[in-house]
C-alpha atoms as a PDB file:
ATOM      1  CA  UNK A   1       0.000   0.000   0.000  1.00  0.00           C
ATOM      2  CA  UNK A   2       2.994   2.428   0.667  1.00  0.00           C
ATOM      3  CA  UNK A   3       4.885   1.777  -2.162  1.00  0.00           C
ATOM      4  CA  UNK A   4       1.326   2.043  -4.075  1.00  0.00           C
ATOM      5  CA  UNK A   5       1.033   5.769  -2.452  1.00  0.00           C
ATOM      6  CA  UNK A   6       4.582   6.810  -3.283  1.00  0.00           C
ATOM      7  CA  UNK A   7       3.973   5.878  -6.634  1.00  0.00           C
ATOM      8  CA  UNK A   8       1.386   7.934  -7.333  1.00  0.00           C
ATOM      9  CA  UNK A   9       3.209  10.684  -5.611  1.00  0.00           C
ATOM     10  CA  UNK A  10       5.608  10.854  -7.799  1.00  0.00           C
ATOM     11  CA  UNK A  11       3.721  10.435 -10.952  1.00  0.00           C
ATOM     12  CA  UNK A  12       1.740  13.458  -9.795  1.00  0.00           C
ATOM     13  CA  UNK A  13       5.055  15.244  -9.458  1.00  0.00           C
ATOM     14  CA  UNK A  14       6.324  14.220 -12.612  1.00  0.00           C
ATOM     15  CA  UNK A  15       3.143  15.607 -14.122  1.00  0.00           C
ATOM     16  CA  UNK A  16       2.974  18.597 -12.075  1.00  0.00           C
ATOM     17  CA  UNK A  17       6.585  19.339 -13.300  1.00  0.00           C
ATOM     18  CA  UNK A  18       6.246  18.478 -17.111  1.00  0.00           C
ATOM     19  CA  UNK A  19       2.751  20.896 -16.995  1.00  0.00           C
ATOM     20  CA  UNK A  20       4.935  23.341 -15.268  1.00  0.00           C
ATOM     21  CA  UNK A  21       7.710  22.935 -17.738  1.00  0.00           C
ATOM     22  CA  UNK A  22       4.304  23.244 -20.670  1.00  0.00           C
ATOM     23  CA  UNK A  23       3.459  26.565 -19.368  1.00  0.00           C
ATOM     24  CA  UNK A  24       6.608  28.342 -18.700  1.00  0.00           C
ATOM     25  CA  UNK A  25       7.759  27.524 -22.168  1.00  0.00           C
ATOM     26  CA  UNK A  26       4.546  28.077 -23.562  1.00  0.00           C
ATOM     27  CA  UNK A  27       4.159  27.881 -28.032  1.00  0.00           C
ATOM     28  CA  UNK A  28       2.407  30.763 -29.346  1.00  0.00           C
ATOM     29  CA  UNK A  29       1.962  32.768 -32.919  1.00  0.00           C
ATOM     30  CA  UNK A  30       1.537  35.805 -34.112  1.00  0.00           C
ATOM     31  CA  UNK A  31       0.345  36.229 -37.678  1.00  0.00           C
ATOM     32  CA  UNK A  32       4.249  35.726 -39.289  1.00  0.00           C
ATOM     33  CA  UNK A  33       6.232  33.724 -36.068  1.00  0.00           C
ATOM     34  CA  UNK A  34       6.277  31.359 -33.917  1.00  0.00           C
ATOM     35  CA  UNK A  35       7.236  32.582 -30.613  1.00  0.00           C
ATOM     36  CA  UNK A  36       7.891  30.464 -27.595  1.00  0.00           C
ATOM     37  CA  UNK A  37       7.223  31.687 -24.228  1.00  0.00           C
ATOM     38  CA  UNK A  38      10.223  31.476 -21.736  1.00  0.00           C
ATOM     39  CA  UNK A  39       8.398  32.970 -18.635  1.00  0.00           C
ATOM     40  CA  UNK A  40      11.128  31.539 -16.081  1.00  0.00           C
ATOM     41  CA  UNK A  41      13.516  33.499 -17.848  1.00  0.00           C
ATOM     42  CA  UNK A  42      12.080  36.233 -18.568  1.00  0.00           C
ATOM     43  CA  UNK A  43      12.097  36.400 -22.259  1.00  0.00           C
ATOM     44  CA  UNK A  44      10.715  35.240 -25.522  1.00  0.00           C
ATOM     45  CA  UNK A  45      12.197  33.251 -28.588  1.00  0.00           C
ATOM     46  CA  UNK A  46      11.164  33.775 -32.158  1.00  0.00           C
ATOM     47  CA  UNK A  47      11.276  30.630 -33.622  1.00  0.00           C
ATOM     48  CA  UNK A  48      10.242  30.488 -37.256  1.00  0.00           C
ATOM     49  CA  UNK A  49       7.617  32.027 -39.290  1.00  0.00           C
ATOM     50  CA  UNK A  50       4.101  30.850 -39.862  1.00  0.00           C
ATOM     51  CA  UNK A  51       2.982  29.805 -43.738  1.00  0.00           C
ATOM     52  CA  UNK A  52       1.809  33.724 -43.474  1.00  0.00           C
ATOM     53  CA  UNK A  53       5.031  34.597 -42.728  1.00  0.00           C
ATOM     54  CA  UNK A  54       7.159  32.764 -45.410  1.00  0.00           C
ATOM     55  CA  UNK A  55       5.017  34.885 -48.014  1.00  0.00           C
ATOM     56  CA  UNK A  56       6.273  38.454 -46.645  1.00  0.00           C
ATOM     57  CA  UNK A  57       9.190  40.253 -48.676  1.00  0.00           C
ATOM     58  CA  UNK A  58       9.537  42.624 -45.181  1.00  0.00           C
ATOM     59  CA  UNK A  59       8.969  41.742 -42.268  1.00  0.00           C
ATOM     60  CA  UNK A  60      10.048  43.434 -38.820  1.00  0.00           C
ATOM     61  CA  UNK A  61      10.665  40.836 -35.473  1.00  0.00           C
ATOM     62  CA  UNK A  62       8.218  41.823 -32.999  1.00  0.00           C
ATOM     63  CA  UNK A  63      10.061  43.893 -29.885  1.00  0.00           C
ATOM     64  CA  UNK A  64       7.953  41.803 -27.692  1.00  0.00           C
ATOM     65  CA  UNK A  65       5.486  39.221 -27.181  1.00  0.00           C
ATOM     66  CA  UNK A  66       2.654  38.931 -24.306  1.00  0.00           C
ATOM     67  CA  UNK A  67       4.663  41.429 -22.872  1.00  0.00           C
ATOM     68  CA  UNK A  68       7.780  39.531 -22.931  1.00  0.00           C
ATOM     69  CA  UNK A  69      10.886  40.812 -24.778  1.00  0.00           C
ATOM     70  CA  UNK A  70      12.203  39.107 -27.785  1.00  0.00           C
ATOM     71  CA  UNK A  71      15.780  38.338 -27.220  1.00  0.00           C
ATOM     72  CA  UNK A  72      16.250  35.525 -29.160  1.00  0.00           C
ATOM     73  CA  UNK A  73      16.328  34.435 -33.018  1.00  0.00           C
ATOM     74  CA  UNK A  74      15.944  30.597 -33.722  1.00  0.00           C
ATOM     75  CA  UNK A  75      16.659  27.397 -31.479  1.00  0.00           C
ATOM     76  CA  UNK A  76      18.989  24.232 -31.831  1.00  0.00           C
ATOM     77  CA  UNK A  77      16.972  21.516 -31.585  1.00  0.00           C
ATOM     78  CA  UNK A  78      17.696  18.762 -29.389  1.00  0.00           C
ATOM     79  CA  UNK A  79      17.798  15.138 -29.917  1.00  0.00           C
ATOM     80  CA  UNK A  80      18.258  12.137 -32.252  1.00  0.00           C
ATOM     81  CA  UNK A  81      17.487  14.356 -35.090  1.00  0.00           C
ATOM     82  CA  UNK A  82      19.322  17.692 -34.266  1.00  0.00           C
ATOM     83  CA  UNK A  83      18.240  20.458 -36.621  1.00  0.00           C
ATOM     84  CA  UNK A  84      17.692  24.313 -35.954  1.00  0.00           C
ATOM     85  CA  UNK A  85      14.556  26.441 -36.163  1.00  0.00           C
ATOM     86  CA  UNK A  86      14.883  29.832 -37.505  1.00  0.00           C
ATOM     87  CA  UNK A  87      13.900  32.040 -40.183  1.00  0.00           C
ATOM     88  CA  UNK A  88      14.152  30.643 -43.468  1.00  0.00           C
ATOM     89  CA  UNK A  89      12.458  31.865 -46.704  1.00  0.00           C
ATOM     90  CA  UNK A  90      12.641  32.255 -49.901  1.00  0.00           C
ATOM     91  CA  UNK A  91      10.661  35.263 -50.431  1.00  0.00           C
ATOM     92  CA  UNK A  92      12.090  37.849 -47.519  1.00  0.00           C
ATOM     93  CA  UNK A  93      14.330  40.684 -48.949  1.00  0.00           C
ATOM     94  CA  UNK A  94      14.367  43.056 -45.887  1.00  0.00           C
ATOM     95  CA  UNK A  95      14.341  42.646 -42.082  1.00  0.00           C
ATOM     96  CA  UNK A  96      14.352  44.022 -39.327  1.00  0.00           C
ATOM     97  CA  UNK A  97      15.911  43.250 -35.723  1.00  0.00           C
ATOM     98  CA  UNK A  98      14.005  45.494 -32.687  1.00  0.00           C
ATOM     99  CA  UNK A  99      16.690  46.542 -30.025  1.00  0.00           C
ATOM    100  CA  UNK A 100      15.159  43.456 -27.741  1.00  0.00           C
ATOM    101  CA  UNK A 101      17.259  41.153 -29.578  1.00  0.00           C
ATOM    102  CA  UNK A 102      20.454  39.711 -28.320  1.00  0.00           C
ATOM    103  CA  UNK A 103      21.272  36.728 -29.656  1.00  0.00           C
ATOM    104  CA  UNK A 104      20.535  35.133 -33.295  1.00  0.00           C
ATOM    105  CA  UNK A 105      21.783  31.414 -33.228  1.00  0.00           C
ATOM    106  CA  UNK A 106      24.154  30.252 -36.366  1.00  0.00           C
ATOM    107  CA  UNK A 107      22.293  29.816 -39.426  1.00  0.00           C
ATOM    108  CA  UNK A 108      18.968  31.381 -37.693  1.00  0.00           C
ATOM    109  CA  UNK A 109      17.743  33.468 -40.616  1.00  0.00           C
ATOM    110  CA  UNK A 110      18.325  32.567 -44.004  1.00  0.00           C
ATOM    111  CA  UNK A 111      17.072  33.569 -47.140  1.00  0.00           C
ATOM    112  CA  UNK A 112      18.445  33.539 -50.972  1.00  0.00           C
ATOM    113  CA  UNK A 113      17.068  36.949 -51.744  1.00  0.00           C
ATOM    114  CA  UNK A 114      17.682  38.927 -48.002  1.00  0.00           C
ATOM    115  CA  UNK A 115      19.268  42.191 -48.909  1.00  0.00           C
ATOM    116  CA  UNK A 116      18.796  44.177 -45.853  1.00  0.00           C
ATOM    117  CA  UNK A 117      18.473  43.452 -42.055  1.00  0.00           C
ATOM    118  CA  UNK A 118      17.677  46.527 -40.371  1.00  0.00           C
ATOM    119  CA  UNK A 119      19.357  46.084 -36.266  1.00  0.00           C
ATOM    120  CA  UNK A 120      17.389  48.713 -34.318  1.00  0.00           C
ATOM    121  CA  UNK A 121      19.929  48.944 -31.204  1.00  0.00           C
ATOM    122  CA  UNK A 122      22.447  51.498 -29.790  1.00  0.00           C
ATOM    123  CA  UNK A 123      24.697  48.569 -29.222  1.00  0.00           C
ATOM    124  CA  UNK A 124      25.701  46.289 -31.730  1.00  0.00           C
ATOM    125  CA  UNK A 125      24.363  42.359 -30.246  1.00  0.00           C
ATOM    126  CA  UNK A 126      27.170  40.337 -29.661  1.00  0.00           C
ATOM    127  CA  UNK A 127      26.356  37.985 -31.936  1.00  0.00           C
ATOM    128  CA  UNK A 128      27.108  39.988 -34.789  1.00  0.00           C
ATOM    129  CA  UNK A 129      30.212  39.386 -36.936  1.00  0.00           C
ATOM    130  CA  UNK A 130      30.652  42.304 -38.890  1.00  0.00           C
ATOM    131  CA  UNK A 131      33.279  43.657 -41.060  1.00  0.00           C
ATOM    132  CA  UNK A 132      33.510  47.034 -43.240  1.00  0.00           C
ATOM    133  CA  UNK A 133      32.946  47.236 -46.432  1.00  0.00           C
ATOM    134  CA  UNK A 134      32.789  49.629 -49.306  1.00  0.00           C
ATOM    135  CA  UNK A 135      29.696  51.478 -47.980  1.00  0.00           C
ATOM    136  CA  UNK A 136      28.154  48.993 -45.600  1.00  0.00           C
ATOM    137  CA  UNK A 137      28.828  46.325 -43.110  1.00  0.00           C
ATOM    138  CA  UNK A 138      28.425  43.050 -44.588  1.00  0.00           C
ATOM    139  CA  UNK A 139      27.433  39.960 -41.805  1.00  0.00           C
ATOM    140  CA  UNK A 140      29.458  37.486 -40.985  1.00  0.00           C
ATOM    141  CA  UNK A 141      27.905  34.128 -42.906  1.00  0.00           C
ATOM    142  CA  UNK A 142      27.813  31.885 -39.725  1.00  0.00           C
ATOM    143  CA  UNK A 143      25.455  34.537 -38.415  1.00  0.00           C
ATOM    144  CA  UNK A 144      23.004  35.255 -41.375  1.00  0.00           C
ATOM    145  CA  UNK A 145      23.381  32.342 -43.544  1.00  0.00           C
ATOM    146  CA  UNK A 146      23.093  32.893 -47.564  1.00  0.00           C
ATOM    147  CA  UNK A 147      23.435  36.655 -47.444  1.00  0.00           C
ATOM    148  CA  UNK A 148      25.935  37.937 -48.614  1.00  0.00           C
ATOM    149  CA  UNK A 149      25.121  41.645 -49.038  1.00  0.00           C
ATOM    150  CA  UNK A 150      23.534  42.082 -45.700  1.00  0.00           C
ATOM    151  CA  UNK A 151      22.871  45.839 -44.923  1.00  0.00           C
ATOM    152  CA  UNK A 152      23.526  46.311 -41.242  1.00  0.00           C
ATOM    153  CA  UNK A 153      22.283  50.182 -40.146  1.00  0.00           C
ATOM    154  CA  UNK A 154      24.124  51.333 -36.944  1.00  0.00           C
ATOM    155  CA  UNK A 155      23.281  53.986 -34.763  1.00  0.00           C
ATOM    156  CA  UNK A 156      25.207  56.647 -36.665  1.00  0.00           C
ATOM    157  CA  UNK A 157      24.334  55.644 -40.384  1.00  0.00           C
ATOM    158  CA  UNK A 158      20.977  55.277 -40.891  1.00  0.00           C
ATOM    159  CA  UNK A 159      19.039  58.486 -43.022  1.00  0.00           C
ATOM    160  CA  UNK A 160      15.825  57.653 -40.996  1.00  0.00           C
ATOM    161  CA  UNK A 161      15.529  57.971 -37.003  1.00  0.00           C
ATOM    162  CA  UNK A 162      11.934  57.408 -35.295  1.00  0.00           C
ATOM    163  CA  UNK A 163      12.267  59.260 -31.847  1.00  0.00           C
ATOM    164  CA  UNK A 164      10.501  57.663 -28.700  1.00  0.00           C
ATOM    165  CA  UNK A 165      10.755  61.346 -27.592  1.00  0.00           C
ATOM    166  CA  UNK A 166      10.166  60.956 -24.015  1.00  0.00           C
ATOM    167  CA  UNK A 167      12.575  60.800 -21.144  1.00  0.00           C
ATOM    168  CA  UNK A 168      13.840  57.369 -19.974  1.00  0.00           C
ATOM    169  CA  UNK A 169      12.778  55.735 -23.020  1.00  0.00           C
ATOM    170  CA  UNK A 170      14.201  52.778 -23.806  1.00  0.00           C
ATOM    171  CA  UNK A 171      17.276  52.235 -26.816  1.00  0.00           C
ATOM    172  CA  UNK A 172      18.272  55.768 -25.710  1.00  0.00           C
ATOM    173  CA  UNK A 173      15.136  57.257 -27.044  1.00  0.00           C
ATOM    174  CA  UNK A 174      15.354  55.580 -30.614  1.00  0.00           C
ATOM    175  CA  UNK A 175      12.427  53.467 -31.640  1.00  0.00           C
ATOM    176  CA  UNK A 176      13.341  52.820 -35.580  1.00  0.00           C
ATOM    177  CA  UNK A 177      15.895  52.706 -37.973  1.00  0.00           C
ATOM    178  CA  UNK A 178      16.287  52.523 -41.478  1.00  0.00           C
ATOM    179  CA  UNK A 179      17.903  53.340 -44.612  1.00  0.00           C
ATOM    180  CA  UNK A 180      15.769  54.527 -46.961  1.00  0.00           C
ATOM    181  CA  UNK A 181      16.415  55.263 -50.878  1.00  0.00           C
ATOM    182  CA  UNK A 182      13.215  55.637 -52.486  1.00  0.00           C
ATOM    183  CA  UNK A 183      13.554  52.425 -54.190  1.00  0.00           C
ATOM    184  CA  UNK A 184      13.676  50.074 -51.262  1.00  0.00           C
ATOM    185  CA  UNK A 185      10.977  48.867 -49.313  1.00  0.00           C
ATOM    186  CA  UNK A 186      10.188  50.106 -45.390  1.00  0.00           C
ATOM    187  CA  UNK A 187       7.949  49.722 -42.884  1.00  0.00           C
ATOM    188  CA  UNK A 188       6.823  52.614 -40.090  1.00  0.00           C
ATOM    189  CA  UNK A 189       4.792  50.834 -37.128  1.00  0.00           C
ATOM    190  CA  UNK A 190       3.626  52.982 -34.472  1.00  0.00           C
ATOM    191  CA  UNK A 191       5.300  52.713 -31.108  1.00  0.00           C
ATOM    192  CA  UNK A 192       3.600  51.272 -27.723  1.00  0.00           C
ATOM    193  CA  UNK A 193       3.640  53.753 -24.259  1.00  0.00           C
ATOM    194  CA  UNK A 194       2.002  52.587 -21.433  1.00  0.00           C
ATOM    195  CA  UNK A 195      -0.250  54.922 -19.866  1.00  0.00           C
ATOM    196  CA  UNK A 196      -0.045  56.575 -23.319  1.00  0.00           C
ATOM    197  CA  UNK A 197      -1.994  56.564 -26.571  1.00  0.00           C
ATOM    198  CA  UNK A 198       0.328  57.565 -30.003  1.00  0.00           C
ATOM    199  CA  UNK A 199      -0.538  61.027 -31.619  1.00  0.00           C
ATOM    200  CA  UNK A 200       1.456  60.905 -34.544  1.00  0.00           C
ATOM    201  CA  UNK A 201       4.967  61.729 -35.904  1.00  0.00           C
ATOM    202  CA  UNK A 202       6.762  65.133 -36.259  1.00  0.00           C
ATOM    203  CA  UNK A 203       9.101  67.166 -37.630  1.00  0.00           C
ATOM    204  CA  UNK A 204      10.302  68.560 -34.127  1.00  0.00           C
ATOM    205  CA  UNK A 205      10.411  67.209 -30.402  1.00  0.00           C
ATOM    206  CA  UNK A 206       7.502  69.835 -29.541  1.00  0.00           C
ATOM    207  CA  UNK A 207       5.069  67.924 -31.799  1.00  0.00           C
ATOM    208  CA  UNK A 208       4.139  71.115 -33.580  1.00  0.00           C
ATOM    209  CA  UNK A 209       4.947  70.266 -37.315  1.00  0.00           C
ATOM    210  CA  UNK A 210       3.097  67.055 -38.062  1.00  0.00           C
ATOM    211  CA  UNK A 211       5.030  64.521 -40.422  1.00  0.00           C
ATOM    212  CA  UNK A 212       3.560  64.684 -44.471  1.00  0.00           C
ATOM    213  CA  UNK A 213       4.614  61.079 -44.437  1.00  0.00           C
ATOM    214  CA  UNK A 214       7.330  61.715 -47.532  1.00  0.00           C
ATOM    215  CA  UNK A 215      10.610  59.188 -46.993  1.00  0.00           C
ATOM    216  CA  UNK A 216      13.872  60.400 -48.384  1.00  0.00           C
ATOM    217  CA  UNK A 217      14.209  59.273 -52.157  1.00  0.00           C
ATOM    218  CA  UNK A 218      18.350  59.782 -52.042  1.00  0.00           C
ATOM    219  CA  UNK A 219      20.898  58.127 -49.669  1.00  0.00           C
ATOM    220  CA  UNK A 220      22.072  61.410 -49.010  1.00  0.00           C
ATOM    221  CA  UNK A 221      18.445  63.259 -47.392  1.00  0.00           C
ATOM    222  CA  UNK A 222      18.053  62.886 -43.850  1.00  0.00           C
ATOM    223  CA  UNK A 223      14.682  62.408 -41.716  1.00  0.00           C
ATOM    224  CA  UNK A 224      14.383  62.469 -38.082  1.00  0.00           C
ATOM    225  CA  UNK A 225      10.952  62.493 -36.333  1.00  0.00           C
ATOM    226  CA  UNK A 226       9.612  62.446 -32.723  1.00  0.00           C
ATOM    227  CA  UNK A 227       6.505  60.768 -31.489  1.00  0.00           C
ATOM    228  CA  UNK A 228       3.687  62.563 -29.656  1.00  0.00           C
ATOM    229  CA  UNK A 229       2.095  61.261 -27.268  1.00  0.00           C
ATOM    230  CA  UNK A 230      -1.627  62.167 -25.049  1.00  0.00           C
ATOM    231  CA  UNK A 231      -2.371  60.693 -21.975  1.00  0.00           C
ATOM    232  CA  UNK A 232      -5.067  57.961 -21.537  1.00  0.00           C
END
């Protein structure tokens, strides 16, 4: 009868642990990833993208996910069969990294046609293998495998700048990036503020000359806007 009862003590503990182990690593999607949940550490892995996702030429890695940041691109999968998850596609030509992101694993995005990643952080991840050259920084290929020309936009070199505009803002009050030509393709998603509701872009940190919503069409013009913001 003992043994009986300290068998089915531990099988409830085994399945106590494995649910635990369900929830704090919890599978989820957005419309273009697969995310999974790391609640016990306190962050969030972007895993692959959805059928939805593999159609996009531009896509932009959320900054976080059921409020938990994104730090990480792709897994190693463990096992008899090995393998890595990650971004693969054969349609994406431009991405782009949100500051949240610290660590892409080798071979975690990889595309034929990738042209651009766009890494939207003060501080380059240390992940990244970069080298100069001729105008741009070209990836290391054990990082972003099958790109070749990878565009990587540091703080100082991008001809767009989106402006949190408020103090103690995160990414030293930059929300966006990019490097815009006329020609290539962009995206401009409104930032989050809790507490806050977004008013728009402008042309000064005042908010009193409203963005016309015109990108540069030369690599030489220059655009910097600040976010407004009005108080729930």
């Amino acid at each position: 009868m003992r043994k009986k009862i300290i068998s089915i003590g531990l099988m409830l503990v085994m399945s106590i642990s494995l649910f635990g182990g369900c929830t704090r690593n919890r599978i989820v999607y957005t419309d273009y990833f697969r995310v999974q949940l790391r609640r016990s550490d306190g962050y969030a892995v972007v895993l692959e993208l959805t059928e939805l996702g593999k159609e996009q030429e531009i896509l932009a890695v959320p900054m976080f996910v059921e409020r938990l940041p994104v730090r990480q691109i792709g897994r190693e999968l463990r096992g008899m069969w090995g393998g890595i998850e990650g971004l693969y596609s054969p349609n994406l030509i431009k991405l782009y990294l949100p500051y949240t992101v610290s660590h892409v694993i080798d071979w975690g995005i990889a595309s034929e046609h990738i042209v651009e990643i766009i890494v939207m952080s003060m501080e380059l991840p240390k992940r990244f293998f970069h080298f100069a050259w001729r105008d741009f920084y070209v990836v290391h290929y054990d990082y972003i495998h099958s790109c070749d020309t990878v565009r990587y936009i540091s703080p100082s070199r991008p001809n767009v700048a989106f402006r949190y505009n408020y103090s103690n803002s995160p990414n030293q009050g930059y929300y966006w990036f990019d490097y815009v030509t006329g020609s290539n393709l962009y995206l401009t998603p409104p930032p989050t503020r809790q507490g806050y509701v977004f008013d728009g872009w402008y042309l000064d940190p005042q908010g009193t000359t409203p963005w016309d919503n015109q990108m540069p069409t030369t690599a030489e013009e220059n655009l910097r806007l600040y976010a407004r913001w009005q108080r729930v």
